[in-house]
C-alpha atoms as a PDB file:
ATOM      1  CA  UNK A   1      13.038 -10.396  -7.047  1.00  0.00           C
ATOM      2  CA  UNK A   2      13.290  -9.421  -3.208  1.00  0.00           C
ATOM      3  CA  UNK A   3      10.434  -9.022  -1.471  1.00  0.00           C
ATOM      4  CA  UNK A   4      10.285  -4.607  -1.460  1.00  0.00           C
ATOM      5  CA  UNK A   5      10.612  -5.137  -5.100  1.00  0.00           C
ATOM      6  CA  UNK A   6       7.615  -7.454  -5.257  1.00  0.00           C
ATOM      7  CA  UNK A   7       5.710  -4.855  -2.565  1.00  0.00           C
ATOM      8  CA  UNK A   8       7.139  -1.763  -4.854  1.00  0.00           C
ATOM      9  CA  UNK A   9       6.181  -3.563  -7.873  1.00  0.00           C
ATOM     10  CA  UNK A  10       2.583  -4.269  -6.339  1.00  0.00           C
ATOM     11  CA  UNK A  11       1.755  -1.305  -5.178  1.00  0.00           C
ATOM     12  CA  UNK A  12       2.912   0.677  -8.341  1.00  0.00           C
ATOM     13  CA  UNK A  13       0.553  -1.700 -10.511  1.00  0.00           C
ATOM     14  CA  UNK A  14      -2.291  -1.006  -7.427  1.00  0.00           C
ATOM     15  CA  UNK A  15      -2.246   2.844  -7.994  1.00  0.00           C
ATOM     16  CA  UNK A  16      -2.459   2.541 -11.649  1.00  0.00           C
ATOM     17  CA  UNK A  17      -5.178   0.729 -11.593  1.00  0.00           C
ATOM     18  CA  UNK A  18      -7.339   2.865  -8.986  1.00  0.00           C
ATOM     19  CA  UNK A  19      -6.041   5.687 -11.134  1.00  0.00           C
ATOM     20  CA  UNK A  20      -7.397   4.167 -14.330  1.00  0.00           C
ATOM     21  CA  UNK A  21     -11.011   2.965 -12.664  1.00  0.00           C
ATOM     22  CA  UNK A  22     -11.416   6.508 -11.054  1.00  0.00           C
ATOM     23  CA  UNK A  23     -10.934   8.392 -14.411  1.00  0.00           C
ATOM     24  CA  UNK A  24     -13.310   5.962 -16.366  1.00  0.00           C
ATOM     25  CA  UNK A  25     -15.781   6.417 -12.895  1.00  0.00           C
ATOM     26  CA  UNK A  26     -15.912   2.567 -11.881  1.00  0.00           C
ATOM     27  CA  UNK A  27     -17.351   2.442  -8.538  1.00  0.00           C
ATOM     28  CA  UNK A  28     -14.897   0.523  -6.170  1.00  0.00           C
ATOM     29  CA  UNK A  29     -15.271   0.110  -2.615  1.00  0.00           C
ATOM     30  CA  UNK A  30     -11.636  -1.374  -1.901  1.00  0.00           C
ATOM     31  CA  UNK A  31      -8.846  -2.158  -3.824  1.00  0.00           C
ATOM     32  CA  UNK A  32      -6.097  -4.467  -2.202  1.00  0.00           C
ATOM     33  CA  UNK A  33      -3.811  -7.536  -3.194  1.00  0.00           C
ATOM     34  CA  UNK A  34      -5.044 -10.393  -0.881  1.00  0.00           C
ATOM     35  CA  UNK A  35      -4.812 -14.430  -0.938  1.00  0.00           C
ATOM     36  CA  UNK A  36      -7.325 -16.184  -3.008  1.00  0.00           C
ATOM     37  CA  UNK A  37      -8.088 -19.151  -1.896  1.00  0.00           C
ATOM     38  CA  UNK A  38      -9.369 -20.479  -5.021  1.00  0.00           C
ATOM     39  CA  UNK A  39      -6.325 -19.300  -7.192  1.00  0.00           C
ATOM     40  CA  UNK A  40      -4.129 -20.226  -4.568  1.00  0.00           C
ATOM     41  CA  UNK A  41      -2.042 -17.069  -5.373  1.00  0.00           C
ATOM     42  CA  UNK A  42      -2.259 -13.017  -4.519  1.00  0.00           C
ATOM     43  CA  UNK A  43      -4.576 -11.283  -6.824  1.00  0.00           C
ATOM     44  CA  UNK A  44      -5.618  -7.947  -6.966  1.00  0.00           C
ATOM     45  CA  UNK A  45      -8.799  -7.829  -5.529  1.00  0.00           C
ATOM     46  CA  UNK A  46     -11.498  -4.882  -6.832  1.00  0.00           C
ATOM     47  CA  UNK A  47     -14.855  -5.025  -5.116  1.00  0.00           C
ATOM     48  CA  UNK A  48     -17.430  -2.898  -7.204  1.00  0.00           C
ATOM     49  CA  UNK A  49     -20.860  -2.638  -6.821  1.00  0.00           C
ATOM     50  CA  UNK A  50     -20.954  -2.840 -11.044  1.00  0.00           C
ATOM     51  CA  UNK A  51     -20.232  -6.652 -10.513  1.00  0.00           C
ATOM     52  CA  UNK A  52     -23.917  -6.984  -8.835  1.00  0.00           C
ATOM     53  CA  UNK A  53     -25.188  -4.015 -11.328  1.00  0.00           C
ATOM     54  CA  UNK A  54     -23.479  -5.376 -14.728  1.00  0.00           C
ATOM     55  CA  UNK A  55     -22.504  -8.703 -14.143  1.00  0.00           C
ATOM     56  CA  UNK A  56     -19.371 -10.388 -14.482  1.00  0.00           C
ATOM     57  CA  UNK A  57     -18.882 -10.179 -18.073  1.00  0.00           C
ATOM     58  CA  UNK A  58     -19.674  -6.322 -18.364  1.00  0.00           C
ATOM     59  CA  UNK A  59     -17.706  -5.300 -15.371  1.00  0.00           C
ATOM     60  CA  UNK A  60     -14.818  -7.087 -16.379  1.00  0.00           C
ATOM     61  CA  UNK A  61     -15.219  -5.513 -19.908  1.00  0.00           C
ATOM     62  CA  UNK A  62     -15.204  -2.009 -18.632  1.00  0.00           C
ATOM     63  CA  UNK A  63     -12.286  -2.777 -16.126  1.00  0.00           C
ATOM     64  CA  UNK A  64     -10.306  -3.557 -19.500  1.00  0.00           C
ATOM     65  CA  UNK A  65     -11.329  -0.471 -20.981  1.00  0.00           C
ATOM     66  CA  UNK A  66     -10.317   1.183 -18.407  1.00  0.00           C
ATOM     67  CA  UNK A  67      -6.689  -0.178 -18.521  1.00  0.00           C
ATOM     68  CA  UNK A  68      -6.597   0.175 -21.991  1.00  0.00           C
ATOM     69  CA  UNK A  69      -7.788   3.942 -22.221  1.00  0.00           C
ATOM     70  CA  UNK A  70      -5.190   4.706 -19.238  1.00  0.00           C
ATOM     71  CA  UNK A  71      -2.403   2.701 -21.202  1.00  0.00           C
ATOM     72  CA  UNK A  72      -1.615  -0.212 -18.850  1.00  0.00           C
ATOM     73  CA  UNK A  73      -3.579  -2.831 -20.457  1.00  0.00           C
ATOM     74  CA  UNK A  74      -0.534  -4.507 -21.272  1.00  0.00           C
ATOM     75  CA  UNK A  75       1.973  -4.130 -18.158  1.00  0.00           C
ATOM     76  CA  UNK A  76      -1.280  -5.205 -16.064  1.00  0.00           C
ATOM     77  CA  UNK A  77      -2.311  -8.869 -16.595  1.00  0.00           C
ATOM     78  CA  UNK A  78      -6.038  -8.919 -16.049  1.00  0.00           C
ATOM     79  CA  UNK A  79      -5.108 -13.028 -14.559  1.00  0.00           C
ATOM     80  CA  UNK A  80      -4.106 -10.694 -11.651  1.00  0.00           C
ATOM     81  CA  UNK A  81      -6.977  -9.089 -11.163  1.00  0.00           C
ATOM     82  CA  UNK A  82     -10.162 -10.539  -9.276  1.00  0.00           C
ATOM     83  CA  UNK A  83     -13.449  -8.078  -9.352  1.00  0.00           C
ATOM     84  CA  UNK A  84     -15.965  -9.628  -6.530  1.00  0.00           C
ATOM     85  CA  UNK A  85     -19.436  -7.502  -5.792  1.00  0.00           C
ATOM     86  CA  UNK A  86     -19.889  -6.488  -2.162  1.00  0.00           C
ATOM     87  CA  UNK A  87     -21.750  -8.622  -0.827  1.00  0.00           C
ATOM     88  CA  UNK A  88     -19.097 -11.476  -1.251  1.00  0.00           C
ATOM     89  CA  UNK A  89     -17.513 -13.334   2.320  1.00  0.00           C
ATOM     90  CA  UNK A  90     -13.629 -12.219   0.445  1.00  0.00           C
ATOM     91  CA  UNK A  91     -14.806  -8.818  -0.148  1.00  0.00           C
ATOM     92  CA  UNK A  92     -16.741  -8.496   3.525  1.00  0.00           C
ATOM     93  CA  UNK A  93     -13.483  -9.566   4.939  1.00  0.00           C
ATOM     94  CA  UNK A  94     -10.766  -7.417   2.952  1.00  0.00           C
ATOM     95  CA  UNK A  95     -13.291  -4.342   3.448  1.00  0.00           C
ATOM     96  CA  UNK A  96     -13.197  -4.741   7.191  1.00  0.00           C
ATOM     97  CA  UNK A  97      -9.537  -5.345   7.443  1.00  0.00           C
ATOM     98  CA  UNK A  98      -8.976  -2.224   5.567  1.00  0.00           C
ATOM     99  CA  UNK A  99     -11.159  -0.123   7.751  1.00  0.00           C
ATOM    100  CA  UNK A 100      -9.032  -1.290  11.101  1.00  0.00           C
ATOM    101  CA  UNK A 101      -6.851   1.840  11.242  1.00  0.00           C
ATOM    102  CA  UNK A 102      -4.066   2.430  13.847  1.00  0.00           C
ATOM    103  CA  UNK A 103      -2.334   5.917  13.979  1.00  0.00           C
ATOM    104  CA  UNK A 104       0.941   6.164  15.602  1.00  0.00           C
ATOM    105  CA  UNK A 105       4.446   7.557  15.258  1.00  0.00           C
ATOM    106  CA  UNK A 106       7.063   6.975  12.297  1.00  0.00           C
ATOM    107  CA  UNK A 107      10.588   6.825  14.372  1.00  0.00           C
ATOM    108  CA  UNK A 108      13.289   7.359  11.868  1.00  0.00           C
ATOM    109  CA  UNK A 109      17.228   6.681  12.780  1.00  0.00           C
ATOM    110  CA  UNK A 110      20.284   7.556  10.688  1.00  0.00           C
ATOM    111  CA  UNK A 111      22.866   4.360  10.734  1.00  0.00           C
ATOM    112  CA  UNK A 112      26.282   5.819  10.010  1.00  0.00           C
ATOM    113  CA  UNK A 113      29.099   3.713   8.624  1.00  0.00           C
ATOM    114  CA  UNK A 114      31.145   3.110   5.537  1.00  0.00           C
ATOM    115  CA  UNK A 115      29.396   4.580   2.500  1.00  0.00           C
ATOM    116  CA  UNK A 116      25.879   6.240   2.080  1.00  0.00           C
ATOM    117  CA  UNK A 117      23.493   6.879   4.852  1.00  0.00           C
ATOM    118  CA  UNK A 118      21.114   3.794   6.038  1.00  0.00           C
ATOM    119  CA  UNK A 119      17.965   4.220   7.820  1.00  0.00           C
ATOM    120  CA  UNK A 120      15.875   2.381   9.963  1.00  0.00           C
ATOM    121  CA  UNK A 121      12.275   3.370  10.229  1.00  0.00           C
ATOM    122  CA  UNK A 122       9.843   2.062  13.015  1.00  0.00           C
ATOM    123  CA  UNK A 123       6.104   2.522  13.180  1.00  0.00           C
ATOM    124  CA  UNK A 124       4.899   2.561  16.906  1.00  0.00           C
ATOM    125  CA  UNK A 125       1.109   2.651  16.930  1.00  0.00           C
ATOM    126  CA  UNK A 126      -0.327   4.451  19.810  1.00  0.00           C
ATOM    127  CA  UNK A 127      -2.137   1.610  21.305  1.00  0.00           C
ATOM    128  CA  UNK A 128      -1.132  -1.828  20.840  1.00  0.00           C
ATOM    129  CA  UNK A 129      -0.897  -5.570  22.415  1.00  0.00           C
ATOM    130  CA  UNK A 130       2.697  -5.017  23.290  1.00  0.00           C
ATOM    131  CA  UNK A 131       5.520  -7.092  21.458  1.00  0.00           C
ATOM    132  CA  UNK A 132       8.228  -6.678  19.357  1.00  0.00           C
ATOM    133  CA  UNK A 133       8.205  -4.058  16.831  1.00  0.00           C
ATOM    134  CA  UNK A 134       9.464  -4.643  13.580  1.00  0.00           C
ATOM    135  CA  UNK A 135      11.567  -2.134  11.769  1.00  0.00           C
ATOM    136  CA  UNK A 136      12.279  -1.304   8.027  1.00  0.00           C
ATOM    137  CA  UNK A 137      15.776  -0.499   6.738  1.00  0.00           C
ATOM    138  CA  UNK A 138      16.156   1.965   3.945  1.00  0.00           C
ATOM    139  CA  UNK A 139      19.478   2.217   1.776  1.00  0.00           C
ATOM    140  CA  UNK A 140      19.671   5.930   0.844  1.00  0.00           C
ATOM    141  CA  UNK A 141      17.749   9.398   1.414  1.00  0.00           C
ATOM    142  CA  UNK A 142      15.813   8.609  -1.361  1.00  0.00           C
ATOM    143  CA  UNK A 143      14.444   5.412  -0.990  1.00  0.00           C
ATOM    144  CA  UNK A 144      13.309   6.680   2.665  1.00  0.00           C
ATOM    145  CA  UNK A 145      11.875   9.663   1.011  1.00  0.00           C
ATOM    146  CA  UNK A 146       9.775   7.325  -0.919  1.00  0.00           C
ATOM    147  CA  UNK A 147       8.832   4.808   1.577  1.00  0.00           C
ATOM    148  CA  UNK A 148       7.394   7.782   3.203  1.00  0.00           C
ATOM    149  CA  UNK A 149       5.698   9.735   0.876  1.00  0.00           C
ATOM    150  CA  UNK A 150       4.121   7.114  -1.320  1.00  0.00           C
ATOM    151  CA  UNK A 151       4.240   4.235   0.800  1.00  0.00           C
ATOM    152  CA  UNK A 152       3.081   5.798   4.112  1.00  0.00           C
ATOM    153  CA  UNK A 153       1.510   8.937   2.818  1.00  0.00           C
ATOM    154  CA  UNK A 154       3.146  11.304   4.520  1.00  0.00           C
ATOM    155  CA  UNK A 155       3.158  15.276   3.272  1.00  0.00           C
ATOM    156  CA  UNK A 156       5.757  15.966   1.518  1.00  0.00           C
ATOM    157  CA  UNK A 157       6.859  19.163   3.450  1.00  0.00           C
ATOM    158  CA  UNK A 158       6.448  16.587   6.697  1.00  0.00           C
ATOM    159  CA  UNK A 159       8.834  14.315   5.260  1.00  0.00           C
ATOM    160  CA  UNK A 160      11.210  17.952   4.061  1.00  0.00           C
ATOM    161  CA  UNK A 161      11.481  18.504   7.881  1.00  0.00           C
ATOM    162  CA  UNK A 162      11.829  15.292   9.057  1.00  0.00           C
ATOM    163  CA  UNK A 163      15.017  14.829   7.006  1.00  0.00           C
ATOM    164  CA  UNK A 164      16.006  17.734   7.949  1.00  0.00           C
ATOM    165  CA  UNK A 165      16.440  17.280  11.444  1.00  0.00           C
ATOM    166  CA  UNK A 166      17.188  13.734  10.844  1.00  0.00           C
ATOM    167  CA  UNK A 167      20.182  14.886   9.275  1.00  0.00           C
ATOM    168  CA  UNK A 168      21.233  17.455  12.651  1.00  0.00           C
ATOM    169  CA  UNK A 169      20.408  15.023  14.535  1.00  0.00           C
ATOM    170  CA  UNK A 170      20.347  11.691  13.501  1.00  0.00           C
ATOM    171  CA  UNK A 171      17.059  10.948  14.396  1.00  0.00           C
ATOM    172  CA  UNK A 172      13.145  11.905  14.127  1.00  0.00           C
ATOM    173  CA  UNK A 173       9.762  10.732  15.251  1.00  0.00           C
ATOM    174  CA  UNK A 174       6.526  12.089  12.342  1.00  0.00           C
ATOM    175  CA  UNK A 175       3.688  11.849  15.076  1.00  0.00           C
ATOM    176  CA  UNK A 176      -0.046  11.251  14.064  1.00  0.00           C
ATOM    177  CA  UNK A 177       0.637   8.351  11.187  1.00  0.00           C
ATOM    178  CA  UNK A 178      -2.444   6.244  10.091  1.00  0.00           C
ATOM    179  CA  UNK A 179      -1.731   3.642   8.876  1.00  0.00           C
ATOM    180  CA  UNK A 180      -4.465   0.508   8.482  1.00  0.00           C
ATOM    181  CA  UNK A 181      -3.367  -2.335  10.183  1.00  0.00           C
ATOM    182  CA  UNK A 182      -3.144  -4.417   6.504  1.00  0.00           C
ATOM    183  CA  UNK A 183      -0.695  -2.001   4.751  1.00  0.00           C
ATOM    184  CA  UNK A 184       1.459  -1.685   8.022  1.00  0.00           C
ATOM    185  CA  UNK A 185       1.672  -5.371   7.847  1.00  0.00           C
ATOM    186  CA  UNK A 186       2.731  -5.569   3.853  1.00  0.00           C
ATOM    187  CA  UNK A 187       5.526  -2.856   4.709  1.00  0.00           C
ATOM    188  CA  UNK A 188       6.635  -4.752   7.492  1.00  0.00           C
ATOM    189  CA  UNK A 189       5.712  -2.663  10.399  1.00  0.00           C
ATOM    190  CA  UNK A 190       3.492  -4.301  12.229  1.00  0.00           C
ATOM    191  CA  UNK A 191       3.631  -8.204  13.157  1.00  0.00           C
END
């Protein structure tokens, strides 16, 4: 599996499991895929004030509930899923990462060539270190329209107009994009 399957994949599993807490009102104060240290692998990392409440064992008991009540109990192995309270050095440090937010501009270019439309899509935050900035490429209109409405966020009448002048003009710039500095990383675009 390529690496924006895994990221599609992860992200999919991510929102159905926010979805699922929220309608069974778990409190969570961040919800992110992160390296464990002690698993020595990427887990899904809740943080919950119900883990210092309820405990381990209860907490993890209503998180299952949760996922079974929502229907993803079994597409969602709970080995994936880490619940640490708040007060926890992992959850401190995923919390804080989370809240560093950079807004910018979403350039978008239309690569023409032999067979459907490409495009490349750059995120240029508005202030920065400097550097290289890395790019994503997209294979068709939809997978761009996609990446930016569930990936990035973005309105969907935003991402109507910017295709529409991307396709006059064969390129577009979506100003005002925040995007924390974490998930700009995971999408690859940011360093």
């Amino acid at each position: 599996m390529d690496k924006t399957s895994m990221v599609t994949n992860d992200l999919e599993i991510e929102g159905q499991i926010v979805a699922a807490l929220s309608e069974r009102q778990i409190p969570v104060t961040a919800v992110d895929w992160t390296w464990v240290p002690q698993f020595e692998a990427a887990k899904l990392v809740v943080v919950s004030s119900l883990y210092d409440t309820k405990g381990p064992r209860e907490s993890y008991a209503r998180i299952l509930e949760a996922l079974s009540h929502a229907g993803i109990y079994q597409s969602v192995p709970i080995t994936d899923i880490v619940l640490l309270g708040p007060g926890d050095p992992l959850a401190q440090d995923l919390v804080r990462q989370l809240k560093l937010v950079a807004e910018g501009s979403i350039h978008l270019s239309k690569r023409n060539g032999n067979g459907p439309p490409r495009y490349s899509a750059v995120f240029t935050p508005y202030l920065g270190t400097g550097g290289a900035i890395p790019s994503v490429t997209l294979k068709n209109d939809q997978e761009l329209r996609l990446f930016l409405e569930k990936r990035l966020g973005v309105l969907p009448y935003v991402v109507d107009q910017a295709l529409s002048e991307l396709a006059q003009r064969g390129t577009t710039t979506i100003p005002r994009v925040q995007l924390s500095l974490r998930r700009a990383k995971k999408l690859n675009l940011a360093a």
